[in-house]
N, C-alpha and C. Protein backbone atom coordinates (compact mmCIF):
# COMPACT_ATOMS: atom_id res chain seq x y z
N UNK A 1 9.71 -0.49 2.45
CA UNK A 1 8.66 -1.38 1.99
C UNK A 1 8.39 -2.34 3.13
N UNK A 2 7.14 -2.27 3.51
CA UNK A 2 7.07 -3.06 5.00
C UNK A 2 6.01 -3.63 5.13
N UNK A 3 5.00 -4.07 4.33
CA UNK A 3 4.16 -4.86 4.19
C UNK A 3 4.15 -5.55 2.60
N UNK A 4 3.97 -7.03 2.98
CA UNK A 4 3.60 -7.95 1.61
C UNK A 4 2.15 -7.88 1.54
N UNK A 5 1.42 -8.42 0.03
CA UNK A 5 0.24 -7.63 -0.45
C UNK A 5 -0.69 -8.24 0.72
N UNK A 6 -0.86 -9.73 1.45
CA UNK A 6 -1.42 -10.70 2.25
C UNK A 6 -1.54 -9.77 3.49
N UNK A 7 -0.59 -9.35 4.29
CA UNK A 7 -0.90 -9.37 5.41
C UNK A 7 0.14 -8.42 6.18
N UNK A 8 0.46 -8.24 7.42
CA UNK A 8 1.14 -7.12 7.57
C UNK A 8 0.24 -6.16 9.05
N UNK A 9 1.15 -5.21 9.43
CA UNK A 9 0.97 -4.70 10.89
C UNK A 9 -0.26 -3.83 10.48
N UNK A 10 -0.26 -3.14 10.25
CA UNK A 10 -1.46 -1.89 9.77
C UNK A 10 -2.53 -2.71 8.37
N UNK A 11 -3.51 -2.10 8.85
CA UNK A 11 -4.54 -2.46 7.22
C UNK A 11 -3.87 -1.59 6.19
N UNK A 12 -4.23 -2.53 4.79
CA UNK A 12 -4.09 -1.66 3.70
C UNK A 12 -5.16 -0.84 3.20
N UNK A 13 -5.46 0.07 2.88
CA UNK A 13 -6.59 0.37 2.52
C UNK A 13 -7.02 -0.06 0.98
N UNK A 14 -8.38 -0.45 0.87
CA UNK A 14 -8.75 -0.90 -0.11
C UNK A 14 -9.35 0.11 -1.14
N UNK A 15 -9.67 -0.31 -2.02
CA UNK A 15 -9.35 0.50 -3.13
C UNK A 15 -10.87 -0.17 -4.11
N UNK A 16 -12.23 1.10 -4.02
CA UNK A 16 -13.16 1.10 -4.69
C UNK A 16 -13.11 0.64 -6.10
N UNK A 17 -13.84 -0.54 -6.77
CA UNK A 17 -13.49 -0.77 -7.80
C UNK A 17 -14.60 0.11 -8.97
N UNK A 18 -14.17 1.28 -9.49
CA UNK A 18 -15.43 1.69 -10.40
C UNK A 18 -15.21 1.80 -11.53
N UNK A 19 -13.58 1.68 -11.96
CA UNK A 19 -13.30 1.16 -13.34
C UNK A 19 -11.91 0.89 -13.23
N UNK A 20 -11.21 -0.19 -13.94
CA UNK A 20 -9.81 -0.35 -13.65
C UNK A 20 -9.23 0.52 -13.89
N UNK A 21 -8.40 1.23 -12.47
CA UNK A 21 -7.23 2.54 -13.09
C UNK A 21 -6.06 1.75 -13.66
N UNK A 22 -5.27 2.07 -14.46
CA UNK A 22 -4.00 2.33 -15.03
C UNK A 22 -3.07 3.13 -14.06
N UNK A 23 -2.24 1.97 -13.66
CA UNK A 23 -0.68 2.87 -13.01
C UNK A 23 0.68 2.59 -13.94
N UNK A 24 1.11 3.22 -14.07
CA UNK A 24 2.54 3.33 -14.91
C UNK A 24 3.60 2.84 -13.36
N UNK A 25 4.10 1.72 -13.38
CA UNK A 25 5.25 1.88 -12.72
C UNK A 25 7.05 1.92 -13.04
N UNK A 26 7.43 3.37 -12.44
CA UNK A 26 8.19 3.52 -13.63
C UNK A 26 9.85 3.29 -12.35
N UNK A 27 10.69 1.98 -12.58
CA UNK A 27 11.43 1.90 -11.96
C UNK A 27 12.63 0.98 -12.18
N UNK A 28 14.06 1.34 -12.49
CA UNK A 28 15.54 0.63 -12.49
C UNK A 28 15.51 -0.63 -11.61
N UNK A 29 15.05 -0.75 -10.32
CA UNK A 29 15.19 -1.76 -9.58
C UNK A 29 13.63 -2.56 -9.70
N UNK A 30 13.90 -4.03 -10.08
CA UNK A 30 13.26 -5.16 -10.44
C UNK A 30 12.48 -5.64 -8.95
N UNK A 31 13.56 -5.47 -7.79
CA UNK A 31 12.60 -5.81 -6.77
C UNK A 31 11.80 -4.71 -6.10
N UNK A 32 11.22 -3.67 -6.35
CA UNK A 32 10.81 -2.21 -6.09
C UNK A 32 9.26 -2.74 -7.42
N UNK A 33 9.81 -2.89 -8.33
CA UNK A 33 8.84 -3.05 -9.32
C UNK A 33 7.81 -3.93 -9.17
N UNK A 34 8.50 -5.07 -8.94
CA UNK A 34 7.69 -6.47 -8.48
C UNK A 34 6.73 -6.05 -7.52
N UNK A 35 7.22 -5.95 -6.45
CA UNK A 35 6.48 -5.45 -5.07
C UNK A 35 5.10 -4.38 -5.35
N UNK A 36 5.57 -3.40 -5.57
CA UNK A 36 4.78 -2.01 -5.91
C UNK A 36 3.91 -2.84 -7.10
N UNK A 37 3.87 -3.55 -7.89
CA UNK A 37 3.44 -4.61 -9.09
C UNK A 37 1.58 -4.64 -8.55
N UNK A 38 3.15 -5.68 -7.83
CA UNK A 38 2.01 -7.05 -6.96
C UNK A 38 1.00 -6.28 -5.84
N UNK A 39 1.56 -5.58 -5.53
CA UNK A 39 0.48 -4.54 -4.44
C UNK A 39 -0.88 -4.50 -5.17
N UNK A 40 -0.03 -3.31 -5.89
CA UNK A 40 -1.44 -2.77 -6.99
C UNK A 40 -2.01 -4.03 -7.55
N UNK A 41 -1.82 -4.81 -8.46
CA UNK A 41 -2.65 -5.56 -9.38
C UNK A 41 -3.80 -6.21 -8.13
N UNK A 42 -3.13 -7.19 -6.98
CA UNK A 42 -4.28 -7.39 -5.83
C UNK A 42 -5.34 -6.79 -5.75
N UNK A 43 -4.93 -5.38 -5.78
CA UNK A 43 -6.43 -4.99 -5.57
C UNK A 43 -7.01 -3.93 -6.61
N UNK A 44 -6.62 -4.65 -7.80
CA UNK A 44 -7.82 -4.58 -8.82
C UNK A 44 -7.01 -3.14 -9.93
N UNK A 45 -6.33 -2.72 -9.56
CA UNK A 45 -5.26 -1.95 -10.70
C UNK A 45 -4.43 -2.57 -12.04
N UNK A 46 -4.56 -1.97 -12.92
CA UNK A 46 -4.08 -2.50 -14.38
C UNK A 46 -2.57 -1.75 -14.34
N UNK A 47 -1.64 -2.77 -13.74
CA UNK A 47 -0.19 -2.19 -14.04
C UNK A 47 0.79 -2.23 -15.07
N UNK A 48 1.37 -1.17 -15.34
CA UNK A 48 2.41 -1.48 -16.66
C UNK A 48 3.90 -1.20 -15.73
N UNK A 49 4.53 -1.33 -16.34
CA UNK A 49 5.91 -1.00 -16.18
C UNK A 49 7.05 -0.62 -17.12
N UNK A 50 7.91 0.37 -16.35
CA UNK A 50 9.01 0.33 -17.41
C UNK A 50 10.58 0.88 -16.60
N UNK A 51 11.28 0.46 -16.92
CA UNK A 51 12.41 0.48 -16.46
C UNK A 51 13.59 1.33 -16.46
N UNK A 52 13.55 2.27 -17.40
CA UNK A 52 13.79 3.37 -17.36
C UNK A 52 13.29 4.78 -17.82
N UNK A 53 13.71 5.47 -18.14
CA UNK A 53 13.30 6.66 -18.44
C UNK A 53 12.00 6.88 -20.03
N UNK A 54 13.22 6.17 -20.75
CA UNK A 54 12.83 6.26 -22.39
C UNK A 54 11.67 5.49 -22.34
N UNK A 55 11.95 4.48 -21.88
CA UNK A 55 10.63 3.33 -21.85
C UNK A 55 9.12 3.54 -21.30
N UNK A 56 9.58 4.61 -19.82
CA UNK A 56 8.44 5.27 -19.25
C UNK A 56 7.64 6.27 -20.17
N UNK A 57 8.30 7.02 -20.76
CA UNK A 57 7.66 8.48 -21.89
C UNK A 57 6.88 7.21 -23.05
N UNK A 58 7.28 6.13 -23.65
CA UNK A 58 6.57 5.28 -24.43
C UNK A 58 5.33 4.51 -23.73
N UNK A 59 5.55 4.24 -22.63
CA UNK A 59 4.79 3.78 -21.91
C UNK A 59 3.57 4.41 -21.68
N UNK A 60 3.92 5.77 -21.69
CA UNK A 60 2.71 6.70 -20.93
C UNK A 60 1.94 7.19 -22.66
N UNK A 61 2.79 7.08 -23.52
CA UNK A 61 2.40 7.64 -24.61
C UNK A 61 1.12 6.91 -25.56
N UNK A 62 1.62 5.62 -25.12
CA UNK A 62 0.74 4.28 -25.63
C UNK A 62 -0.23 3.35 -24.71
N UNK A 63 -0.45 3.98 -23.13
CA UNK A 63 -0.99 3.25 -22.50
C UNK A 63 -2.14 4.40 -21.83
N UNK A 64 -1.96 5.44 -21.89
CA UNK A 64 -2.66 6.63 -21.13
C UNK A 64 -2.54 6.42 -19.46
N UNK A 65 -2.05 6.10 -18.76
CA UNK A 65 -2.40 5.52 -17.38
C UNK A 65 -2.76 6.63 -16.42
N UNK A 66 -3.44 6.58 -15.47
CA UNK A 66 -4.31 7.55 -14.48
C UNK A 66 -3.43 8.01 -13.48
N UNK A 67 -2.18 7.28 -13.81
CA UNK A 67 -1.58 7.52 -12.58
C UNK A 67 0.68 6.90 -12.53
N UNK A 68 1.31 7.95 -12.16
CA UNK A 68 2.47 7.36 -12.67
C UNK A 68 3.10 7.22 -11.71
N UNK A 69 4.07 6.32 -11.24
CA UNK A 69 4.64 6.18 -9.55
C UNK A 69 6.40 6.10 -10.53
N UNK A 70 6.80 7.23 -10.13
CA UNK A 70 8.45 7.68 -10.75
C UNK A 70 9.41 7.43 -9.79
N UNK A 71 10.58 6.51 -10.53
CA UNK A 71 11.65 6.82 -9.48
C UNK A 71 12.60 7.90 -9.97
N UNK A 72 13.37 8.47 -9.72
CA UNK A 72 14.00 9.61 -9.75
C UNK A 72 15.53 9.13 -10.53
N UNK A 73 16.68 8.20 -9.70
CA UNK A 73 17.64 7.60 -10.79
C UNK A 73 17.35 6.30 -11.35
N UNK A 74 17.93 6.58 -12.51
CA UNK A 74 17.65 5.64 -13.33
C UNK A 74 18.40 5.58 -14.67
N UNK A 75 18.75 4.74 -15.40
CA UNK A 75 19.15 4.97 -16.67
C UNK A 75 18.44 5.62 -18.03
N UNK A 76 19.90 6.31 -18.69
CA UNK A 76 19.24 6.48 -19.83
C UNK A 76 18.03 7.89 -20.14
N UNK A 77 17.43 8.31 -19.21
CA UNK A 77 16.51 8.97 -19.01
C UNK A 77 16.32 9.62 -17.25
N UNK A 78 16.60 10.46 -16.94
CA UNK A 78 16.46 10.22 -15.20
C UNK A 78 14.96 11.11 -14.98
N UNK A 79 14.06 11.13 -13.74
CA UNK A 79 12.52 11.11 -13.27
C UNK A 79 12.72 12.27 -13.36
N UNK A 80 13.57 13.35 -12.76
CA UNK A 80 13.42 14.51 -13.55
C UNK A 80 13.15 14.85 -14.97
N UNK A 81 13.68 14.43 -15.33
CA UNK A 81 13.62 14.52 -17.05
C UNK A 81 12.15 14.07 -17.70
N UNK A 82 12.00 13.04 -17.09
CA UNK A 82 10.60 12.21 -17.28
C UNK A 82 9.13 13.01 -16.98
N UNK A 83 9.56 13.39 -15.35
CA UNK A 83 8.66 14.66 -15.16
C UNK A 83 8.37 15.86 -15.90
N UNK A 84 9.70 16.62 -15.90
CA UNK A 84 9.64 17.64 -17.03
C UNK A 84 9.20 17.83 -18.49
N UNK A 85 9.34 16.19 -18.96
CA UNK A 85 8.52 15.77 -20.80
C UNK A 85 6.84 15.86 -20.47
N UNK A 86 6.58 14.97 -19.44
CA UNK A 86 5.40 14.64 -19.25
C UNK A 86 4.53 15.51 -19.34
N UNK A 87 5.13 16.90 -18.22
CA UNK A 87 4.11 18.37 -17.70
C UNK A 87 3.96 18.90 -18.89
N UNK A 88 5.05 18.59 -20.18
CA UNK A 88 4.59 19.42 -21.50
C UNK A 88 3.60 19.17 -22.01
N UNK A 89 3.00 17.90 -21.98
CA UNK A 89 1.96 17.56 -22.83
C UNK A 89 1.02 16.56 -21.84
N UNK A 90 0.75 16.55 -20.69
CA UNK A 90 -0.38 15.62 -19.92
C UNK A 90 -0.31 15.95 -18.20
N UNK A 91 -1.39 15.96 -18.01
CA UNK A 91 -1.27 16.36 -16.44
C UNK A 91 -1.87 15.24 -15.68
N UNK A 92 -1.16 14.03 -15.77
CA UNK A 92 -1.70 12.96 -15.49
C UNK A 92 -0.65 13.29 -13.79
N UNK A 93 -1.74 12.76 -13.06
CA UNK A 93 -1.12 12.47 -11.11
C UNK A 93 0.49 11.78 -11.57
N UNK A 94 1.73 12.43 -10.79
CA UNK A 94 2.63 11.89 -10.79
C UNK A 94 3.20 11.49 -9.06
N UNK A 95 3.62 10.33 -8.95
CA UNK A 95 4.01 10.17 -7.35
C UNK A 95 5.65 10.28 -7.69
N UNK A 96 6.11 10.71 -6.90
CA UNK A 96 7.78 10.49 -7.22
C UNK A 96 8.01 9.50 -6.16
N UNK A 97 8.73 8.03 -6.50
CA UNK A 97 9.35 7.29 -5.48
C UNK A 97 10.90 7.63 -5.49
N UNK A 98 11.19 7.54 -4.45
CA UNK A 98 12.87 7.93 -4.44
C UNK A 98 13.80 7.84 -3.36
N UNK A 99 14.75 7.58 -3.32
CA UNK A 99 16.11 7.69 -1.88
C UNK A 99 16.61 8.62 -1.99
N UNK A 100 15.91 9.83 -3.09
CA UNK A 100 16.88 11.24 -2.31
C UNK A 100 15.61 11.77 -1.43
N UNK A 101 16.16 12.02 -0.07
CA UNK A 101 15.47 12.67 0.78
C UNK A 101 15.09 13.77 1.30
N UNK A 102 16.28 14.90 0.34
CA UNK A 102 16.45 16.07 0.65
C UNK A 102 15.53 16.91 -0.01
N UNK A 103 15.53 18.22 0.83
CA UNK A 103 14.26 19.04 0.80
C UNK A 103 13.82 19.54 -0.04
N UNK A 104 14.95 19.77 -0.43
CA UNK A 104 15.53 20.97 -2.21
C UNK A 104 14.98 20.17 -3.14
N UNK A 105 15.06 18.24 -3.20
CA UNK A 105 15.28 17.63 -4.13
C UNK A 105 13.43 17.58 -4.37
N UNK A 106 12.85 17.47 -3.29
CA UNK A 106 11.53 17.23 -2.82
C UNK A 106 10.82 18.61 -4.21
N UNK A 107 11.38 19.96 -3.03
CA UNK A 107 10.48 20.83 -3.65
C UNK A 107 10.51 21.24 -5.04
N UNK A 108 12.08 20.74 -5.59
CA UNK A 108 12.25 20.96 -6.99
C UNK A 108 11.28 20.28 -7.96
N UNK A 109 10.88 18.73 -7.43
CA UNK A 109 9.63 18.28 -7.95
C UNK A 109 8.45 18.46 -7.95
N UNK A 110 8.20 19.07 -6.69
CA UNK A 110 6.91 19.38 -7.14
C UNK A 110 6.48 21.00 -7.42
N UNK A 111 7.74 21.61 -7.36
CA UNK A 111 7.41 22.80 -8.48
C UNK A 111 7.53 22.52 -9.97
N UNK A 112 7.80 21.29 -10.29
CA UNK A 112 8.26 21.13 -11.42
C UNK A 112 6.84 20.51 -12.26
N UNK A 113 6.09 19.45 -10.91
CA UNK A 113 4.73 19.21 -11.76
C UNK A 113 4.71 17.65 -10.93
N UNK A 114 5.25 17.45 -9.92
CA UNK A 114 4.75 16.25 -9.52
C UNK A 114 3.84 16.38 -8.65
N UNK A 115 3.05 15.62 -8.25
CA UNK A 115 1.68 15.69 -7.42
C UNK A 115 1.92 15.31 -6.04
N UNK A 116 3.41 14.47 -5.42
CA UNK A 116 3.30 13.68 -4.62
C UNK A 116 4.91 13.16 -4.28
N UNK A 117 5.38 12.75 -2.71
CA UNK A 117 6.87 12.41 -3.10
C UNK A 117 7.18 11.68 -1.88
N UNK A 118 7.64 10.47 -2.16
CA UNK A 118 7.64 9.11 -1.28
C UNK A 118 8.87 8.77 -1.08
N UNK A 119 9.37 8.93 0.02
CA UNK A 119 11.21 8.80 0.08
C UNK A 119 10.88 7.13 0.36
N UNK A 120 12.17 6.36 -0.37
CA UNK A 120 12.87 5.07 0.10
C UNK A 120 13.61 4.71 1.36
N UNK A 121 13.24 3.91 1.91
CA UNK A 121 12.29 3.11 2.21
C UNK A 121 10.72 2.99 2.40
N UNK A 122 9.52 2.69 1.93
CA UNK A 122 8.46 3.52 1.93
C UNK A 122 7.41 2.16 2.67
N UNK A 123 6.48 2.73 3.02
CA UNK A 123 4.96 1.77 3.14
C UNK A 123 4.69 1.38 2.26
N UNK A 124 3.90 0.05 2.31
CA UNK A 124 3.09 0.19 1.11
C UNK A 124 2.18 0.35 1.56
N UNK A 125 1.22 0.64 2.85
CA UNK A 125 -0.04 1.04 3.07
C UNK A 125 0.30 2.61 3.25
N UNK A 126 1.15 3.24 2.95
CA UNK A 126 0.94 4.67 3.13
C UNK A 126 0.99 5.34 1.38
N UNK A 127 1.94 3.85 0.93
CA UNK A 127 1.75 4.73 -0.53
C UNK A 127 0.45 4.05 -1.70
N UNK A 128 -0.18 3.20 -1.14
CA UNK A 128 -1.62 2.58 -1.55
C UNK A 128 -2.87 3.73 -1.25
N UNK A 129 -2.44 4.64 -0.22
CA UNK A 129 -3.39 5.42 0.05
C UNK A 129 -3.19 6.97 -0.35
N UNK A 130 -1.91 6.75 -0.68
CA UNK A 130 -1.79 8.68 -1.46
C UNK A 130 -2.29 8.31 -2.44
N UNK A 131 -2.36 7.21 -3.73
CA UNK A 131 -2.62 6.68 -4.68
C UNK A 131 -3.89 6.78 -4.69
N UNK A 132 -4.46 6.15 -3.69
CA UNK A 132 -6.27 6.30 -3.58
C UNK A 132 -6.55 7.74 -3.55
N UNK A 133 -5.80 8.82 -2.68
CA UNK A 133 -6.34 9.99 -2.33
C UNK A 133 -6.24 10.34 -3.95
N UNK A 134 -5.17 10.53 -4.43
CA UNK A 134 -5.16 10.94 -5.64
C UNK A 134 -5.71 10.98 -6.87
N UNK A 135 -6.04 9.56 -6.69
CA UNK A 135 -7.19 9.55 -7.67
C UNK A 135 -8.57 9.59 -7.92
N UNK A 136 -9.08 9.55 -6.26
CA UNK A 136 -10.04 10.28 -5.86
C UNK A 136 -10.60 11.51 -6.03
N UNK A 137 -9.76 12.57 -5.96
CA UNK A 137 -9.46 13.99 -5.77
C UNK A 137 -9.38 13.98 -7.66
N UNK A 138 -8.49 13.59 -8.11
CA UNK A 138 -9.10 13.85 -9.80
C UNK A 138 -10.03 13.19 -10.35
N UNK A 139 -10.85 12.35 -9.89
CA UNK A 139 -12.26 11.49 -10.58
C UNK A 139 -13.21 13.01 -9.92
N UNK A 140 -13.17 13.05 -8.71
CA UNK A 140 -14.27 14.22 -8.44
C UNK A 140 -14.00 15.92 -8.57
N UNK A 141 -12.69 16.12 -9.50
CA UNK A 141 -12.04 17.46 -10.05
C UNK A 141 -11.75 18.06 -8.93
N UNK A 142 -11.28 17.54 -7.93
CA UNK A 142 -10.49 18.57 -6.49
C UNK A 142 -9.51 18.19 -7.43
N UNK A 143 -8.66 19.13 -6.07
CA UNK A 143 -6.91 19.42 -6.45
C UNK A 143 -5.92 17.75 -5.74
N UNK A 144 -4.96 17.62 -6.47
CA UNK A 144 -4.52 16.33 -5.74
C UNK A 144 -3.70 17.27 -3.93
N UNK A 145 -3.10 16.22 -3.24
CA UNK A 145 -2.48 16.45 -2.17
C UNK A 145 -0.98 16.06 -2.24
N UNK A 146 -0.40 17.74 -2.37
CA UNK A 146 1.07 17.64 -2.36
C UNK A 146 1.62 17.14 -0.66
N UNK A 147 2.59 15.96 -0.56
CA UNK A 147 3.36 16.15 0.70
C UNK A 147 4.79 16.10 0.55
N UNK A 148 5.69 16.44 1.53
CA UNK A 148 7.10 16.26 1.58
C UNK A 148 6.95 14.95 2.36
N UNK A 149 6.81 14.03 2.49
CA UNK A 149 7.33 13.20 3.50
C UNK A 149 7.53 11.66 2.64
């Protein structure tokens, strides 16, 4: 995480306002949440949160959001698991945030149904803009953009 929402080495990219999206941020650590929060709401995103697993599947169930940014451990519920409920019933953009870095762990997600996968320590101008691509690419019915990195 290497830029605060103000200011910072690289631009952030900004983010077209044509109706407030909904992001689910779904994450165990409070300062990960805050941050990733405060990013989004700046520039014009309606954020929810939830803190673990169980809370995320209620979250998404009662809020519809356009867009879900997952961390992978967590209590109670882990982002696998979360992923795997979700693909049963909604194909809403999923980003996976996470500190496992490995390749296996990568591709297991997104054969599984995630859209996207952001290892820890991350940008926030690199993950402000998969977010934009993403929801770009489903407002105009392209395909989203899977990466490993």
């Amino acid at each position: 995480m290497n830029e605060s929402p103000a200011n910072g080495d690289r631009p952030v990219p900004k983010v077209k306002k044509m109706s407030k999206e909904r992001i689910l941020v779904v994450d165990d650590d409070p300062v990960i949440v805050k941050f990733v929060s405060a990013n989004l709401k700046v520039r014009g995103f309606d954020v929810i949160t939830a803190e673990d697993g169980e809370a995320a599947l209620a979250a998404m169930e009662k809020s519809n959001p356009s867009i879900i940014l997952l961390d992978l451990l967590m209590p109670r519920l882990d982002g696998f698991e979360v992923c795997r409920r979700i693909r049963q019933f909604s194909t809403v953009p999923i980003i996976v945030l996470t500190a496992i870095g490995e390749a296996s762990t990568k591709f297991e997600l997104l054969s599984m149904g995630a859209d996207d996968y952001i290892t820890k320590p991350f940008d926030i101008a690199d993950l402000l803009t998969r977010v934009r691509a993403i929801l770009q690419a489903r407002s105009s019915g392209g395909c989203s953009a899977r990466s490993d990195s």
